[in-house]
C-alpha atoms as a PDB file:
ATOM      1  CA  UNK A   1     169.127  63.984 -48.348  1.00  0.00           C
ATOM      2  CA  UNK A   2     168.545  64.133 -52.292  1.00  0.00           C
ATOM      3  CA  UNK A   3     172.046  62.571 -52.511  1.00  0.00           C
ATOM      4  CA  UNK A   4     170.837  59.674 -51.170  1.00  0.00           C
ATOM      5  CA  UNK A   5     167.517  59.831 -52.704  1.00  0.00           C
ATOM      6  CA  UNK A   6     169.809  59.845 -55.856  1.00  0.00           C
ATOM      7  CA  UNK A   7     171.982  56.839 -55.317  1.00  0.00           C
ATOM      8  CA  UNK A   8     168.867  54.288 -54.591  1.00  0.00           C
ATOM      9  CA  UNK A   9     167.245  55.021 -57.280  1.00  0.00           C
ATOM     10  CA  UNK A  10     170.656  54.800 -59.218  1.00  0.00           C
ATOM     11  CA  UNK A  11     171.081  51.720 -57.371  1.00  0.00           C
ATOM     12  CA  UNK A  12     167.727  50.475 -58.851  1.00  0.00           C
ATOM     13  CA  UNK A  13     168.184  51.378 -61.835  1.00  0.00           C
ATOM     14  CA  UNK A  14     171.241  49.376 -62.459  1.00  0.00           C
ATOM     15  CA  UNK A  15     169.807  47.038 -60.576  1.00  0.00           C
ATOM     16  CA  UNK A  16     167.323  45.941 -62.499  1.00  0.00           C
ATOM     17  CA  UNK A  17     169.458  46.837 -65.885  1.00  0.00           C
ATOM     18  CA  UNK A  18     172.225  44.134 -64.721  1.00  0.00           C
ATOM     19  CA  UNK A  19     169.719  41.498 -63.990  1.00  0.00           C
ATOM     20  CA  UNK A  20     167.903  42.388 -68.021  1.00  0.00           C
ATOM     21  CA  UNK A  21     171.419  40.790 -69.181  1.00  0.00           C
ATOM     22  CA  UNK A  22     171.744  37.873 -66.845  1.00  0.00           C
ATOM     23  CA  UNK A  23     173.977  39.479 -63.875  1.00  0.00           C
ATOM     24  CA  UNK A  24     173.714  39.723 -60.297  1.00  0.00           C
ATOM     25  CA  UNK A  25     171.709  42.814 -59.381  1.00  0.00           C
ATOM     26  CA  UNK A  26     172.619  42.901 -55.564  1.00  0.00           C
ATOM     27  CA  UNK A  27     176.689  43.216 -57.418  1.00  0.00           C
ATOM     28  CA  UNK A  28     175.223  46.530 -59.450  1.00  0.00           C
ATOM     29  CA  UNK A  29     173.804  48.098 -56.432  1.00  0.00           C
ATOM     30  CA  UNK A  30     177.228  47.522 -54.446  1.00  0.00           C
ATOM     31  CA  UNK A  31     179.386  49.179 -57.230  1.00  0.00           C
ATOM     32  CA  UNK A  32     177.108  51.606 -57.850  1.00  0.00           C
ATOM     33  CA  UNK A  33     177.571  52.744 -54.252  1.00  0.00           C
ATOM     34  CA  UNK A  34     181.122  52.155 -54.482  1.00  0.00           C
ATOM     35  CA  UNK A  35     182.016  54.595 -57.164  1.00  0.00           C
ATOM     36  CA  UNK A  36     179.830  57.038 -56.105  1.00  0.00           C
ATOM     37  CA  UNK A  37     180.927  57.234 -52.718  1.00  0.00           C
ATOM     38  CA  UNK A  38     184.371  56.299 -53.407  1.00  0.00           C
ATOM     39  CA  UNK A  39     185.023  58.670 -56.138  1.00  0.00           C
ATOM     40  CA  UNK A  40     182.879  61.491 -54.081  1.00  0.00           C
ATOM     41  CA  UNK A  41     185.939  60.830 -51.270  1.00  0.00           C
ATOM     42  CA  UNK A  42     188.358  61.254 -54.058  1.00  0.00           C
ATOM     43  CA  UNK A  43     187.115  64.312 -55.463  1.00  0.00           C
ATOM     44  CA  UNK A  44     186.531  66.282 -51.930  1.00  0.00           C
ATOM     45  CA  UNK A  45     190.436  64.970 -51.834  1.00  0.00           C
ATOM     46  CA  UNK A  46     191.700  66.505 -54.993  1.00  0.00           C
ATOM     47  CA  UNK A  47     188.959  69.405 -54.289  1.00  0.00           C
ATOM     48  CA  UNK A  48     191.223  70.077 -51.076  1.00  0.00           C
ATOM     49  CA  UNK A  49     194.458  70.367 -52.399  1.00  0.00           C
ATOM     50  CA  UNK A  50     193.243  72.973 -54.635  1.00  0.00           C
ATOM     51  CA  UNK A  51     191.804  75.513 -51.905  1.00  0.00           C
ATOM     52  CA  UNK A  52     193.841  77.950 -50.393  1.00  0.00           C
ATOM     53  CA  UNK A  53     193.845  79.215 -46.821  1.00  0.00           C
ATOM     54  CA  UNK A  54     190.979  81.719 -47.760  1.00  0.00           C
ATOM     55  CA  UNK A  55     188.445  79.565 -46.858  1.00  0.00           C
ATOM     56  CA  UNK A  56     186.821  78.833 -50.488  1.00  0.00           C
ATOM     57  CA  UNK A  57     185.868  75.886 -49.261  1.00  0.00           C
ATOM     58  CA  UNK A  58     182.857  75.479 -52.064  1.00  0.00           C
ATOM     59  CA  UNK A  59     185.980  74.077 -54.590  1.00  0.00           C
ATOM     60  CA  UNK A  60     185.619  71.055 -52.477  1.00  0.00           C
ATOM     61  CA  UNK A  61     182.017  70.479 -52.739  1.00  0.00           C
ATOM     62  CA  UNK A  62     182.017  70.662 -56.686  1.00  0.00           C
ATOM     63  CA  UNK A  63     184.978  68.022 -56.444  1.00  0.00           C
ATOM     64  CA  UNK A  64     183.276  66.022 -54.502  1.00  0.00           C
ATOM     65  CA  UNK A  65     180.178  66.115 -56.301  1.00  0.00           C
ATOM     66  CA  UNK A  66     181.876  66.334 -60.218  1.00  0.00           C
ATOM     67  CA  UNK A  67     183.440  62.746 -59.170  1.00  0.00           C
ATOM     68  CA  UNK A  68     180.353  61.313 -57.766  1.00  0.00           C
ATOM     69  CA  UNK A  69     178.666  62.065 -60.995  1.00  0.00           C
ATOM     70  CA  UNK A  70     181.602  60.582 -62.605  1.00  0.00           C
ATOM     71  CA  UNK A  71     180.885  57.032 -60.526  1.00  0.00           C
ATOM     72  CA  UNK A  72     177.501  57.376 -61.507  1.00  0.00           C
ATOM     73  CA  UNK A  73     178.249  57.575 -65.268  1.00  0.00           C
ATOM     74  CA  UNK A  74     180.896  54.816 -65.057  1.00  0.00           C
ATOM     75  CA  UNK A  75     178.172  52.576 -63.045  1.00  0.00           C
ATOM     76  CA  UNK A  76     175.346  53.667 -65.537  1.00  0.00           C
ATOM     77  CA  UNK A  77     177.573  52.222 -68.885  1.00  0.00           C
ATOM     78  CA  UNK A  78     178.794  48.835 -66.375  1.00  0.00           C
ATOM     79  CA  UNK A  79     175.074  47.818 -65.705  1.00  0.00           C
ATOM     80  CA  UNK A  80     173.762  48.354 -69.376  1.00  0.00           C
ATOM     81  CA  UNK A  81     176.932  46.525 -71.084  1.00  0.00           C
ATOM     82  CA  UNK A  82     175.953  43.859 -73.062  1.00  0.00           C
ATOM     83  CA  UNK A  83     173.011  42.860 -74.962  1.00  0.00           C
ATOM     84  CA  UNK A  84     169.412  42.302 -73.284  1.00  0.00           C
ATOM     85  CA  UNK A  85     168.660  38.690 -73.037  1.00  0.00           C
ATOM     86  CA  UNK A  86     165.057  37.308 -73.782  1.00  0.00           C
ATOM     87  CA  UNK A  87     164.975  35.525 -70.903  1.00  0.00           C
ATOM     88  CA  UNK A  88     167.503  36.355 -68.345  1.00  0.00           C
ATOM     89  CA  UNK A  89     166.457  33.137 -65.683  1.00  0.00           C
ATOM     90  CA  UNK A  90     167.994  30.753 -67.699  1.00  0.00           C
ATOM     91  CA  UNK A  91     171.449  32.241 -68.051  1.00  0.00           C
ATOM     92  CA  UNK A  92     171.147  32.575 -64.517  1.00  0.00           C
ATOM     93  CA  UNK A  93     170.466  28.514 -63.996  1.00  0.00           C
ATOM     94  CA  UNK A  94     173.975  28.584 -66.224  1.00  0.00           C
ATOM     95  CA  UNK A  95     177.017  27.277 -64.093  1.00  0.00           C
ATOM     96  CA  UNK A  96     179.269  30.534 -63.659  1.00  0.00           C
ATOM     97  CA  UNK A  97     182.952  29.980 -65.906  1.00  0.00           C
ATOM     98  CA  UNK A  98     184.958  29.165 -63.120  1.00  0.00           C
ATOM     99  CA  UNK A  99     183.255  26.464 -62.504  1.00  0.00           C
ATOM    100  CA  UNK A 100     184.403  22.473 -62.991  1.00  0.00           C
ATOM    101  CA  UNK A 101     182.304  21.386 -66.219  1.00  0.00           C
ATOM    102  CA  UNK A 102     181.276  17.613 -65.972  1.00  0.00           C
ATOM    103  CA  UNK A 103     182.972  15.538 -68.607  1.00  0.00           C
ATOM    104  CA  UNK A 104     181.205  14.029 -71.894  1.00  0.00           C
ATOM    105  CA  UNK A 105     181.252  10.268 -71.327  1.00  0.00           C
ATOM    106  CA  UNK A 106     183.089   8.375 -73.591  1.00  0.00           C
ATOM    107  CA  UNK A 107     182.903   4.938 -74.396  1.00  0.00           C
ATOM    108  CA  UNK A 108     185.511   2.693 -72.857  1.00  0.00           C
ATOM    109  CA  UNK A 109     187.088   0.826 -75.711  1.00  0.00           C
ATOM    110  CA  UNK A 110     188.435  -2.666 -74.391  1.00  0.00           C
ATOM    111  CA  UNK A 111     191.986  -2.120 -74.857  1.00  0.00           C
ATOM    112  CA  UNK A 112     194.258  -4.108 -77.395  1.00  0.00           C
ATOM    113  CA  UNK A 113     198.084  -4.103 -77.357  1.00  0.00           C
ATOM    114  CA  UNK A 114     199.562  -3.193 -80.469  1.00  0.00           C
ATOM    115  CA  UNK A 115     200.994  -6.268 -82.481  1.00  0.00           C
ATOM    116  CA  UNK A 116     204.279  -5.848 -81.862  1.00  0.00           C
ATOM    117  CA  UNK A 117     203.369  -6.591 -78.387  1.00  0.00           C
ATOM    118  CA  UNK A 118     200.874  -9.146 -78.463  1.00  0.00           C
ATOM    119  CA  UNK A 119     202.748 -12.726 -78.158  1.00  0.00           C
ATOM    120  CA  UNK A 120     202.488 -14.950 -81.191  1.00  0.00           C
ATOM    121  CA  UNK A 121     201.678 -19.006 -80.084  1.00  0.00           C
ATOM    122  CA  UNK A 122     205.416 -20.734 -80.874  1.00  0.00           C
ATOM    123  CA  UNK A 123     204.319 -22.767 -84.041  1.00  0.00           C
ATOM    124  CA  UNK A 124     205.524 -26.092 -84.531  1.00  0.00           C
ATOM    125  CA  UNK A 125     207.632 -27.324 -87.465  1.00  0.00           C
ATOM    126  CA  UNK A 126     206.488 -30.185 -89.314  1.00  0.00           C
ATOM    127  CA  UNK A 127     207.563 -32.436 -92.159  1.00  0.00           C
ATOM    128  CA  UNK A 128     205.800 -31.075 -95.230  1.00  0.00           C
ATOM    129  CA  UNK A 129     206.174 -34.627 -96.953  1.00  0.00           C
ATOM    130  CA  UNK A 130     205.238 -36.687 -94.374  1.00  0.00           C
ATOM    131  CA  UNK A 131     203.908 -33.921 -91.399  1.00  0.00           C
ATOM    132  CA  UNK A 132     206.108 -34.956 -88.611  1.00  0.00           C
ATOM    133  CA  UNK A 133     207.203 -32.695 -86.160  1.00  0.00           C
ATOM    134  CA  UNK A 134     210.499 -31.831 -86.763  1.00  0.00           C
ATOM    135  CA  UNK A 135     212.259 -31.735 -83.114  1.00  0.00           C
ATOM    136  CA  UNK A 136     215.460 -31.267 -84.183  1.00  0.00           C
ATOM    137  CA  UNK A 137     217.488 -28.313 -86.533  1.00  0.00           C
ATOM    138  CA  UNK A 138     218.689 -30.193 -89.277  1.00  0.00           C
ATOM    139  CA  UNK A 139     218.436 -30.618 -92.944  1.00  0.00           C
ATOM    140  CA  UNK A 140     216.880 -33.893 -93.250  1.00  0.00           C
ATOM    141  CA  UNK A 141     213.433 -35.731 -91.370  1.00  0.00           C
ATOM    142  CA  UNK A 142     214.051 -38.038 -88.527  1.00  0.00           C
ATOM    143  CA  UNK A 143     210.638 -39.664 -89.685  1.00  0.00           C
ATOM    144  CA  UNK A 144     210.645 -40.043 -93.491  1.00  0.00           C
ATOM    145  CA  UNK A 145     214.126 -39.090 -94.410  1.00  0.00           C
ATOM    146  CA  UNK A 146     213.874 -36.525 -97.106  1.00  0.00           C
ATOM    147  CA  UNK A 147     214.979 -32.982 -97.268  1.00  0.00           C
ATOM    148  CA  UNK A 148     213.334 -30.301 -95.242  1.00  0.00           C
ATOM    149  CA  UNK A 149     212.329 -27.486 -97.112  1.00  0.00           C
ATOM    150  CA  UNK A 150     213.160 -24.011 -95.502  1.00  0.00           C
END
């Protein structure tokens, strides 16, 4: 009966000691039964393997009961890890790490080839004596006659 006066107010304890730094308190109270129970069952097993066919059956009750003390250490220093936080609620309204974080919006920038790329208008050729287009690949201007320069 005290055992299990023990572990809820253990369980309370952390409890409220998780939530102080922005955790879950229902997640202290579950591994603060865990390890105690758990490591209880562990220690009543290593507790048996030392008694002997005598009966001194008291080896496995101090087992049992060094390793729940051990879970309740090891849940006492998980629940007051980390630094208090002033006010707890608003980590809590955090999204948890695992979780998709929304993307900064960035401007859309209209998009420009480079120049290699962009297409240059064909220019035309002209005459620069007389500014006729020049049609042909020659040396000479089919409209004024004198040498093309180029």
């Amino acid at each position: 009966m005290l055992e299990i006066v023990a572990i809820i107010a253990l369980s309370l304890a952390n409890s409220k000691a998780a939530k102080a730094r922005g955790r879950s308190g229902g997640v202290a109270v579950a591994y603060t039964i865990a390890l105690w129970v758990g490591l209880e069952i562990v220690g009543s097993l290593i507790g048996g393997l030392f008694v002997s066919r005598s009966g001194e059956i008291y080896i496995i009750y101090a087992a049992a009961v060094l390793f729940a003390v051990i879970g309740a250490i090891i849940s006492v220093v998980i629940s007051r890890r980390g630094a208090v936080l002033e006010n707890p609620v608003q980590l809590q309204a955090q999204p948890y790490y695992g979780a998709p974080q929304s993307q900064p919006v960035i401007p859309q920038q209209q998009y420009a080839p480079p120049a290699a790329q962009v297409a240059q208008p064909a220019q035309s050729k002209s005459c620069v004596h007389c500014g006729a287009p020049i049609t042909e690949e020659g040396a000479f201007c089919t409209a004024c006659g004198k040498q093309l320069v180029g």
